[in-house]
PDB file of N, CA and C in Angstrom:
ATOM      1  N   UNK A   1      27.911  18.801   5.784  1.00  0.00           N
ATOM      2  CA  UNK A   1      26.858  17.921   6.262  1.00  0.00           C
ATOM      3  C   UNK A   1      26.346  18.464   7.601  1.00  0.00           C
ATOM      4  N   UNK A   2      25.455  18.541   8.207  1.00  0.00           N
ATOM      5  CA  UNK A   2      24.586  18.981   8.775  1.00  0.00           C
ATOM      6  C   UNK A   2      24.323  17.904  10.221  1.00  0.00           C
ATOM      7  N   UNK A   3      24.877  18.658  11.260  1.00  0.00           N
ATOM      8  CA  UNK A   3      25.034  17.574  12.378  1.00  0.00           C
ATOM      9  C   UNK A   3      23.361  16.955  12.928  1.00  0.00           C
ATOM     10  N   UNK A   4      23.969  15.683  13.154  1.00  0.00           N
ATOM     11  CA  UNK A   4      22.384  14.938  13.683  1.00  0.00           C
ATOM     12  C   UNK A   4      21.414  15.730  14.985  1.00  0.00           C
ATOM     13  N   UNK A   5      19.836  15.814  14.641  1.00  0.00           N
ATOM     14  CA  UNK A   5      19.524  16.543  15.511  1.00  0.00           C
ATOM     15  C   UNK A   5      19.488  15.181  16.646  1.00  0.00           C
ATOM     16  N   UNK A   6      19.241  16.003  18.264  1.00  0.00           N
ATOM     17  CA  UNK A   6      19.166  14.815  19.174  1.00  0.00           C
ATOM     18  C   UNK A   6      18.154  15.309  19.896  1.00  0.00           C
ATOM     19  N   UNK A   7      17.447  14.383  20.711  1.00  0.00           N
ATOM     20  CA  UNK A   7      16.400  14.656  21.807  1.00  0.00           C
ATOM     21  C   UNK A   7      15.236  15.084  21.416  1.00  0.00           C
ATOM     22  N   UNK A   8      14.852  16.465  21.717  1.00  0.00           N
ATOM     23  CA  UNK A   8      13.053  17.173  21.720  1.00  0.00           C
ATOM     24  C   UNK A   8      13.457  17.379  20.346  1.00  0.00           C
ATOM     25  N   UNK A   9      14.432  17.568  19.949  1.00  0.00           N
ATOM     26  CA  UNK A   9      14.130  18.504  18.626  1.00  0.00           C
ATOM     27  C   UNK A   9      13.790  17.190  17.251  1.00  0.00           C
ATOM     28  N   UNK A  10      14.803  16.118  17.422  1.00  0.00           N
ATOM     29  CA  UNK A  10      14.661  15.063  16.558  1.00  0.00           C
ATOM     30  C   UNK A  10      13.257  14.726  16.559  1.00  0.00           C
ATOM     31  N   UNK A  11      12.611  14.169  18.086  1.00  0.00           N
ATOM     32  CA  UNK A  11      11.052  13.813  18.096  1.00  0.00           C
ATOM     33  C   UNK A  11      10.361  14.914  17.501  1.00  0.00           C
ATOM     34  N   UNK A  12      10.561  15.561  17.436  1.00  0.00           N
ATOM     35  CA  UNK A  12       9.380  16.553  17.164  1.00  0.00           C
ATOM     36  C   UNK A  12       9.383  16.529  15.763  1.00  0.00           C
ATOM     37  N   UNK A  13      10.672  16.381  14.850  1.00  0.00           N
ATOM     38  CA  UNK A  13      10.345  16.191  13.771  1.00  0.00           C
ATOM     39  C   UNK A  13       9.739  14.997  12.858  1.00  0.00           C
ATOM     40  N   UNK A  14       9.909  13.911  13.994  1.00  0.00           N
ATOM     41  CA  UNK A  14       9.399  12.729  13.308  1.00  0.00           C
ATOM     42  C   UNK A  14       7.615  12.941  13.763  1.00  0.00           C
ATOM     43  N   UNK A  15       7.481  13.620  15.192  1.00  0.00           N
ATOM     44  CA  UNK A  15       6.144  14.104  14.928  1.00  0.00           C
ATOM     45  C   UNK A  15       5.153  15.369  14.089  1.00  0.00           C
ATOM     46  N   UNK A  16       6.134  15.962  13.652  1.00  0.00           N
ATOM     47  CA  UNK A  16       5.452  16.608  12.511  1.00  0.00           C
ATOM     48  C   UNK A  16       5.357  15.821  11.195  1.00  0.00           C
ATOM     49  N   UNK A  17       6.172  15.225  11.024  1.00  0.00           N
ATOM     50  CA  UNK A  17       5.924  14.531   9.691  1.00  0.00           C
ATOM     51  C   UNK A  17       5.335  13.335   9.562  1.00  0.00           C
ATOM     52  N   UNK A  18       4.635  12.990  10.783  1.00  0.00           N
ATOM     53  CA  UNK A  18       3.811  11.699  10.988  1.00  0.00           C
ATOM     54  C   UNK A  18       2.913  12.434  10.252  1.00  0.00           C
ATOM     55  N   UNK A  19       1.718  11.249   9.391  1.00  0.00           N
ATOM     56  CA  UNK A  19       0.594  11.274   8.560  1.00  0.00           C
ATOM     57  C   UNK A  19      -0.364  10.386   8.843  1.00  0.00           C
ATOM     58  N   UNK A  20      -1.039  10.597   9.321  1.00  0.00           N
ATOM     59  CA  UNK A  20      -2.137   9.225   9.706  1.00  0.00           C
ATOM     60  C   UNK A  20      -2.929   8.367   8.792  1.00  0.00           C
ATOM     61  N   UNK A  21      -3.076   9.428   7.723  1.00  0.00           N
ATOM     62  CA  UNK A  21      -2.849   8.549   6.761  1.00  0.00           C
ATOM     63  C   UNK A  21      -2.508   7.531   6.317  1.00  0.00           C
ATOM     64  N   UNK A  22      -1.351   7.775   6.230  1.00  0.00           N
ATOM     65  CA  UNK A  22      -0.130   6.908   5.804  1.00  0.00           C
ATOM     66  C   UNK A  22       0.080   5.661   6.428  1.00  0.00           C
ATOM     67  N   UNK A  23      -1.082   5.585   7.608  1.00  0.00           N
ATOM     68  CA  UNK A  23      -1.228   4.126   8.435  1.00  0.00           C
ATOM     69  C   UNK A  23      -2.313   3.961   7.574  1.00  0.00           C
ATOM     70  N   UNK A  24      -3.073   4.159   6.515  1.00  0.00           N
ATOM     71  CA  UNK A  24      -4.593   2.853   6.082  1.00  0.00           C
ATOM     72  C   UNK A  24      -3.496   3.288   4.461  1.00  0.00           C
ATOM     73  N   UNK A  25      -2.995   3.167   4.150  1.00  0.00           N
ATOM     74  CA  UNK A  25      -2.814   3.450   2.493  1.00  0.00           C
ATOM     75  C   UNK A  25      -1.840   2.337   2.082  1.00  0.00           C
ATOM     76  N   UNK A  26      -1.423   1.853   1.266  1.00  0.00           N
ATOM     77  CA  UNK A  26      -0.648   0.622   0.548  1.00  0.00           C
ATOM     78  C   UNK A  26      -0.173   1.052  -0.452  1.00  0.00           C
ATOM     79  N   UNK A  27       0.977   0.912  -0.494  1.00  0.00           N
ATOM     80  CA  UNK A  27       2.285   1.135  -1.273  1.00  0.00           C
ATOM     81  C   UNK A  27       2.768   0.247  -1.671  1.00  0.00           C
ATOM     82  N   UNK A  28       2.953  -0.474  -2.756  1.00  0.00           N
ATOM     83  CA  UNK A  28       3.874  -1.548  -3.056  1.00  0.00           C
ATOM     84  C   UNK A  28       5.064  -1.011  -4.118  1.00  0.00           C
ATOM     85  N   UNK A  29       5.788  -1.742  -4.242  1.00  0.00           N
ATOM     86  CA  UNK A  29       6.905  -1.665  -5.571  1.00  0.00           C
ATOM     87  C   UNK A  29       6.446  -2.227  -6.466  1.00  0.00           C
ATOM     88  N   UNK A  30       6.844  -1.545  -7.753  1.00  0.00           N
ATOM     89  CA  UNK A  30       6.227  -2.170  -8.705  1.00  0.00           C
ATOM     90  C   UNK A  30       7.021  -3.339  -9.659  1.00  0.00           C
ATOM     91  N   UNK A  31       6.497  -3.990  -9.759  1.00  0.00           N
ATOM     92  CA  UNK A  31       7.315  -5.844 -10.215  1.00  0.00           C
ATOM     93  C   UNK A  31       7.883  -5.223 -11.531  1.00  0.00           C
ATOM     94  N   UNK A  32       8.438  -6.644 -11.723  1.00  0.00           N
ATOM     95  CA  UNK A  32       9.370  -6.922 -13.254  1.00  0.00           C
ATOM     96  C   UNK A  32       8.624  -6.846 -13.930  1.00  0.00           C
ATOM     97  N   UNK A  33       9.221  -6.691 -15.442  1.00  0.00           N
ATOM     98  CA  UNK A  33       8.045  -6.035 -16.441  1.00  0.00           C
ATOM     99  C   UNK A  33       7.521  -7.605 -17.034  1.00  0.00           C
ATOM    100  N   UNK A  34       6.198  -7.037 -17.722  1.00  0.00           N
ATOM    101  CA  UNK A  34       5.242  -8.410 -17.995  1.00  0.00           C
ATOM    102  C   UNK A  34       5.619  -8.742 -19.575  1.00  0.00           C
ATOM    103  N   UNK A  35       5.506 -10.074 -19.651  1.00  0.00           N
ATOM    104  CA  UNK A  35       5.156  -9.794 -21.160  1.00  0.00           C
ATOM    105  C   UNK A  35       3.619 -10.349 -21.527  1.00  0.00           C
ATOM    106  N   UNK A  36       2.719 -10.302 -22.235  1.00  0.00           N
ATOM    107  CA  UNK A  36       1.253 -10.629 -22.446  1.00  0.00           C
ATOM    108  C   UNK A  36       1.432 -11.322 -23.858  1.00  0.00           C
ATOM    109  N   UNK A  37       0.879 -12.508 -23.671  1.00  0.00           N
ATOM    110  CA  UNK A  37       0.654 -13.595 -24.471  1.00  0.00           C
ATOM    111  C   UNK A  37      -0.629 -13.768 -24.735  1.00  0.00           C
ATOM    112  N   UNK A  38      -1.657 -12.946 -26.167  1.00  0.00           N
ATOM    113  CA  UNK A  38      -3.131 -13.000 -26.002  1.00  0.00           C
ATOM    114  C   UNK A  38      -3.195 -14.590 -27.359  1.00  0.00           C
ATOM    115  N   UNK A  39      -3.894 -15.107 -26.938  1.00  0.00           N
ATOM    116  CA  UNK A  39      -5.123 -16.266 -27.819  1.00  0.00           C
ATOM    117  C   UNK A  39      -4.042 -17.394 -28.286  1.00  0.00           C
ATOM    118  N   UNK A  40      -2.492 -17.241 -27.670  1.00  0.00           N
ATOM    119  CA  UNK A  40      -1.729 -17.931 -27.419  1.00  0.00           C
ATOM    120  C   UNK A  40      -1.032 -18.965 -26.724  1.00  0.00           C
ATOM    121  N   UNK A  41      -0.855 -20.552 -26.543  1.00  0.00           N
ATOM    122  CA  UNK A  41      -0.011 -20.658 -25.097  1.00  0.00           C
ATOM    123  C   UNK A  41       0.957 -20.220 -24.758  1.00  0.00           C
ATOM    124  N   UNK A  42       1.554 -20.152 -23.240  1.00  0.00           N
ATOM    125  CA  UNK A  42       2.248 -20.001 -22.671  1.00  0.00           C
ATOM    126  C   UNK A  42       3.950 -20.433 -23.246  1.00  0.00           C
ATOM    127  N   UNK A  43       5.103 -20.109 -23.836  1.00  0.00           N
ATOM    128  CA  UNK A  43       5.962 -20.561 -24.146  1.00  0.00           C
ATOM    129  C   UNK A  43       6.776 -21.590 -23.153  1.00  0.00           C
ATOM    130  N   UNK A  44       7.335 -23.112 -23.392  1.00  0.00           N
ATOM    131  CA  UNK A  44       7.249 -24.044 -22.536  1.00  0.00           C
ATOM    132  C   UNK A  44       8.604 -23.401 -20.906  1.00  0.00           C
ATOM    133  N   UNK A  45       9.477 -22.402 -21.695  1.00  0.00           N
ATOM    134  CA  UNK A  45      10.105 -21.953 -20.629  1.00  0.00           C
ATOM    135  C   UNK A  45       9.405 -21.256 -19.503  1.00  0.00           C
ATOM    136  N   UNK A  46       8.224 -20.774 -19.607  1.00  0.00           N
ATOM    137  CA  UNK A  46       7.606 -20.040 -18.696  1.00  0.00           C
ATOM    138  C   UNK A  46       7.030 -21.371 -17.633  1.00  0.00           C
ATOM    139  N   UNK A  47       6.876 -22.819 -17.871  1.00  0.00           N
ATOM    140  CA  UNK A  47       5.928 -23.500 -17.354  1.00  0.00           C
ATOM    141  C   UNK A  47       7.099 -24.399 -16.454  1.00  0.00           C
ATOM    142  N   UNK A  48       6.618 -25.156 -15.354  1.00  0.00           N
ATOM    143  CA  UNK A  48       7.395 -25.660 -14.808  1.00  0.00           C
ATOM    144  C   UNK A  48       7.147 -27.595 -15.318  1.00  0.00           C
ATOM    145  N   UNK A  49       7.630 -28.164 -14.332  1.00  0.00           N
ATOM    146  CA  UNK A  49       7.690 -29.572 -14.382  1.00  0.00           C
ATOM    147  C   UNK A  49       5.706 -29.768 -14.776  1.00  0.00           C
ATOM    148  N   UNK A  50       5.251 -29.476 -13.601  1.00  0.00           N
ATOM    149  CA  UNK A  50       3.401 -29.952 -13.619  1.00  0.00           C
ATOM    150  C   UNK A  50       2.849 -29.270 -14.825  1.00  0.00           C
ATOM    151  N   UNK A  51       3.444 -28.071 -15.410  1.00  0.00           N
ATOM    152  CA  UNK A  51       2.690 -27.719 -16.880  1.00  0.00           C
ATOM    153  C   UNK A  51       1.755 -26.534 -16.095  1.00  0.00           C
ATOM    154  N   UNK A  52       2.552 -26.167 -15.139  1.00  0.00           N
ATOM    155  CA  UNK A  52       1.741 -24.789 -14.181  1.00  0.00           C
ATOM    156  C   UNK A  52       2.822 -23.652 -14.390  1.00  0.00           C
ATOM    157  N   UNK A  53       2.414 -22.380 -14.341  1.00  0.00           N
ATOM    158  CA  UNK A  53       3.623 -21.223 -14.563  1.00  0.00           C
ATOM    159  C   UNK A  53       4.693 -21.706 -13.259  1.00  0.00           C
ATOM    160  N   UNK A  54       5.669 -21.068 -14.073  1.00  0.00           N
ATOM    161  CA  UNK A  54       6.918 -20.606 -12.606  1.00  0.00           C
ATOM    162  C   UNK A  54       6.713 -19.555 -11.979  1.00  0.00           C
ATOM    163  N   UNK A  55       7.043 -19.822 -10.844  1.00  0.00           N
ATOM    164  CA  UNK A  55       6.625 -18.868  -9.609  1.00  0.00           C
ATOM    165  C   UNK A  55       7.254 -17.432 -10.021  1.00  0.00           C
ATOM    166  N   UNK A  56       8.271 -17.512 -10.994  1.00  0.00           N
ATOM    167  CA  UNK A  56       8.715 -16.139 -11.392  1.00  0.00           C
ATOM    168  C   UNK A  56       8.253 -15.773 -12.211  1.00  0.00           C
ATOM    169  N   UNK A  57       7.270 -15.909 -12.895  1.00  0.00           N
ATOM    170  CA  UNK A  57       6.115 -15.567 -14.031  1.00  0.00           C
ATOM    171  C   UNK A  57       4.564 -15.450 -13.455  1.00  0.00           C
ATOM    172  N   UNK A  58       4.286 -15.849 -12.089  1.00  0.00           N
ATOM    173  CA  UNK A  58       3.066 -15.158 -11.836  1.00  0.00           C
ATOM    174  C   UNK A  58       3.219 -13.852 -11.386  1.00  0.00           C
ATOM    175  N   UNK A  59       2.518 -12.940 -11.221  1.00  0.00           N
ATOM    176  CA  UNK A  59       2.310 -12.015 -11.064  1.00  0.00           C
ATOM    177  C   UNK A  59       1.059 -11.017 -10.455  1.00  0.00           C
ATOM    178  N   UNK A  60       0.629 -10.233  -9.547  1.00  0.00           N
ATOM    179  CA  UNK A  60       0.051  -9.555  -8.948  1.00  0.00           C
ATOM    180  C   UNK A  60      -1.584  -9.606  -9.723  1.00  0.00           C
ATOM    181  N   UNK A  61      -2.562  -9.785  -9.358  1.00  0.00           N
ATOM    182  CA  UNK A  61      -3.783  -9.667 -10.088  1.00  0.00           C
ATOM    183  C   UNK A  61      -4.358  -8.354 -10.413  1.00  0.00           C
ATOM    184  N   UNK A  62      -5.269  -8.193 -11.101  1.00  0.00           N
ATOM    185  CA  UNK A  62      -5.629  -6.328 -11.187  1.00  0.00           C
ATOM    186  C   UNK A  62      -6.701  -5.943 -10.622  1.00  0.00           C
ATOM    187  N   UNK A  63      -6.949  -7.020  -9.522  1.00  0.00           N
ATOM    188  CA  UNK A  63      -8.279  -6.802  -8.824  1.00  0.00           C
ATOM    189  C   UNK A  63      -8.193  -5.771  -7.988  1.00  0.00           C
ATOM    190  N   UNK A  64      -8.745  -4.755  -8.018  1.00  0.00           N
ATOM    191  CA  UNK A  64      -9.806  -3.634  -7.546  1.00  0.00           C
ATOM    192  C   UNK A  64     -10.439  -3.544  -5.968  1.00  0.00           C
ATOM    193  N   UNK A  65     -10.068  -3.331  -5.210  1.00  0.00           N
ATOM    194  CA  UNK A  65     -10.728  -3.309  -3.667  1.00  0.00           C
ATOM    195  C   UNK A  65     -11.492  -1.756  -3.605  1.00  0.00           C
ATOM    196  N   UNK A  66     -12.758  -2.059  -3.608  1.00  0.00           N
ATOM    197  CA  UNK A  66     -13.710  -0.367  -3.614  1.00  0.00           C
ATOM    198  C   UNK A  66     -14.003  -0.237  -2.055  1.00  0.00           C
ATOM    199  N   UNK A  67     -13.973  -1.363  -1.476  1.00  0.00           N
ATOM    200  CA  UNK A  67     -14.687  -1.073  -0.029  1.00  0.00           C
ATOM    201  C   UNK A  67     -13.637  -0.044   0.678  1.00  0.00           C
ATOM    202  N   UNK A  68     -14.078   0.677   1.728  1.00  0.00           N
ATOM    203  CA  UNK A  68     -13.510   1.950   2.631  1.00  0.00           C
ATOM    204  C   UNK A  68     -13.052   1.595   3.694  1.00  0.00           C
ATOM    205  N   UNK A  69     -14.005   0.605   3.992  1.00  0.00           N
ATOM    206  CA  UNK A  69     -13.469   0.427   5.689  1.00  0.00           C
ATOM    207  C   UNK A  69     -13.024  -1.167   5.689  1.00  0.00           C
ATOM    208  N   UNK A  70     -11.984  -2.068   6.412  1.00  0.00           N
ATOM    209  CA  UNK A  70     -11.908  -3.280   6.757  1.00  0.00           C
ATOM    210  C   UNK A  70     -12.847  -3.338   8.546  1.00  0.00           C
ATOM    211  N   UNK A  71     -12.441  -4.652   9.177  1.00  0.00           N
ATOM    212  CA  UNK A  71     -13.150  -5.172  10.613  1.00  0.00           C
ATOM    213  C   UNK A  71     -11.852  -4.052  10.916  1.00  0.00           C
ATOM    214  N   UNK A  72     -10.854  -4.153  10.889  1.00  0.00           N
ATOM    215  CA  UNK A  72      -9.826  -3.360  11.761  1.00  0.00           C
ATOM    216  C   UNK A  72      -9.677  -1.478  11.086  1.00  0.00           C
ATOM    217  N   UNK A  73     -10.022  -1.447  10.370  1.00  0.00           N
ATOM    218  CA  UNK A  73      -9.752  -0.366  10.381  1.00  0.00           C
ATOM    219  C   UNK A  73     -10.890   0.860  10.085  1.00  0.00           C
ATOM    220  N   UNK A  74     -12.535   0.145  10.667  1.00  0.00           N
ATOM    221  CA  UNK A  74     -13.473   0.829  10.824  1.00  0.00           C
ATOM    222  C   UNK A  74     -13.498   2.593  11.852  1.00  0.00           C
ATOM    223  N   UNK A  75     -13.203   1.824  12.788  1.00  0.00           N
ATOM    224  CA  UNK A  75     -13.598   3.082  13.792  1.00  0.00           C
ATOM    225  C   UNK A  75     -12.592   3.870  13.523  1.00  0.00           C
ATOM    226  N   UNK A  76     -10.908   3.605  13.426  1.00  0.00           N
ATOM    227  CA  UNK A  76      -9.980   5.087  13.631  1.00  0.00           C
ATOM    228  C   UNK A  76     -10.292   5.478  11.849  1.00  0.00           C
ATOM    229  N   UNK A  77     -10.432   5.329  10.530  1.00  0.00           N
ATOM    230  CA  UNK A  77     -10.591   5.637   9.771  1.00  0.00           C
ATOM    231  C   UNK A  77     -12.154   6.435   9.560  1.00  0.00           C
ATOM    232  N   UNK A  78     -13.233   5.938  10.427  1.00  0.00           N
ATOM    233  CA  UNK A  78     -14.704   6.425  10.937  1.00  0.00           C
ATOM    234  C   UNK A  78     -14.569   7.777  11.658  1.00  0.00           C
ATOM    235  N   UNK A  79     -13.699   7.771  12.450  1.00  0.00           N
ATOM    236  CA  UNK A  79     -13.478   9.258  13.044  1.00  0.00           C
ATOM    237  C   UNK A  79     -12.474  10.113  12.314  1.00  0.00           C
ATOM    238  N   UNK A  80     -12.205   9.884  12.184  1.00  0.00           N
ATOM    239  CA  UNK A  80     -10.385  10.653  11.057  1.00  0.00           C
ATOM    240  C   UNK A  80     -11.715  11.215  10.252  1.00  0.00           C
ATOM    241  N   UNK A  81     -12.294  10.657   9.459  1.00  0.00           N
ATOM    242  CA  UNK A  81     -13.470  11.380   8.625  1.00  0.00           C
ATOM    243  C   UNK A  81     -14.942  12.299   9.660  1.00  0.00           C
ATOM    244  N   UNK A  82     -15.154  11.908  10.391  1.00  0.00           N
ATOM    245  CA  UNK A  82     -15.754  12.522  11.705  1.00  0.00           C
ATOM    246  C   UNK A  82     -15.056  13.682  11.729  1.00  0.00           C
ATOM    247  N   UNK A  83     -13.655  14.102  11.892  1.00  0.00           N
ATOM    248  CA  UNK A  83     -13.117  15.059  13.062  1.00  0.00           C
ATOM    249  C   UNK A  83     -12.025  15.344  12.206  1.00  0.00           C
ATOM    250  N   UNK A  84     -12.414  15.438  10.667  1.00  0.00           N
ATOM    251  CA  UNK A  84     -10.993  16.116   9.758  1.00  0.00           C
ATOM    252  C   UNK A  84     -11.990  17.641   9.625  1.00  0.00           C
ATOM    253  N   UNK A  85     -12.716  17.427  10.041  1.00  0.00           N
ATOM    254  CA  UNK A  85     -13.236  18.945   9.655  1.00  0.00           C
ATOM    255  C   UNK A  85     -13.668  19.855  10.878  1.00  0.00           C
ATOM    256  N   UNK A  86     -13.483  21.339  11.154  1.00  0.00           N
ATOM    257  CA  UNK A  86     -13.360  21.932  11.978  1.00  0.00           C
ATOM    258  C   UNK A  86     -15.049  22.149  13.007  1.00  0.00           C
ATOM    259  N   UNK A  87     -15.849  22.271  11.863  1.00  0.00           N
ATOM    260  CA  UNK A  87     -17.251  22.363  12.294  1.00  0.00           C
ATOM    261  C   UNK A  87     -17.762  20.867  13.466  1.00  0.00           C
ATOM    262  N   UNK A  88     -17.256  19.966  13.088  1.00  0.00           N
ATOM    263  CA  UNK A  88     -17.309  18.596  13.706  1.00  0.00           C
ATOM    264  C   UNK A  88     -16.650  18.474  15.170  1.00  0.00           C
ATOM    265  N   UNK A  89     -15.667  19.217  14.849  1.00  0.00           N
ATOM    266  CA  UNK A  89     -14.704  19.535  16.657  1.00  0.00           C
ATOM    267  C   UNK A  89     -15.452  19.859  17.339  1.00  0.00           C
ATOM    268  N   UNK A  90     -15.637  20.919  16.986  1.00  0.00           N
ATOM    269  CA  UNK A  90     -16.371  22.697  17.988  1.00  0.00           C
ATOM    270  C   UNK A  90     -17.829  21.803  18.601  1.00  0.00           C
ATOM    271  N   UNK A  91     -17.659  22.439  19.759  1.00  0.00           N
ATOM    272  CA  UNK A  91     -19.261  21.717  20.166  1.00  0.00           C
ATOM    273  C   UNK A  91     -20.065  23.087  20.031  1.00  0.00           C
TER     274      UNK A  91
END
């Protein structure tokens, strides 16, 4: 096993492998598997007391977000695209 690095050398590796990226992007885990019930009801174990699903049977929607930018993450995602390219640096 391979002794722990310490000091300049540790930082430096957590700063090379920083991605800036990796601050606007979303990752989730992916849930328990589904089962799909088409032109059918719901079987009564899936439903609770009110005749509404159980909270362990809803599940994630498949809605689609196309927009690029949010209020917060306009400007550093606005320049990251500005200044990923070399011609854009150079004055």
């Amino acid at each position: 096993m391979a002794p722990a690095r310490a000091g300049f050398i540790a930082w430096y590796d957590k700063l090379a492998a920083f991605n800036v990226e990796s601050l606007f992007s979303r990752h989730r885990e992916p849930g328990p598997p589904r089962t799909i019930f088409l032109n059918e009801d719901l079987p009564p174990e899936y439903l609770g007391k009110n005749n509404k699903p159980k909270k362990e049977h809803i599940y994630t929607t498949n809605q689609v977000i196309t927009s690029k930018y949010t209020i917060f993450t306009f400007l550093p995602r606005n320049l990251l695209e500005q200044f990923r390219r070399v011609a854009n640096v150079c004055v």
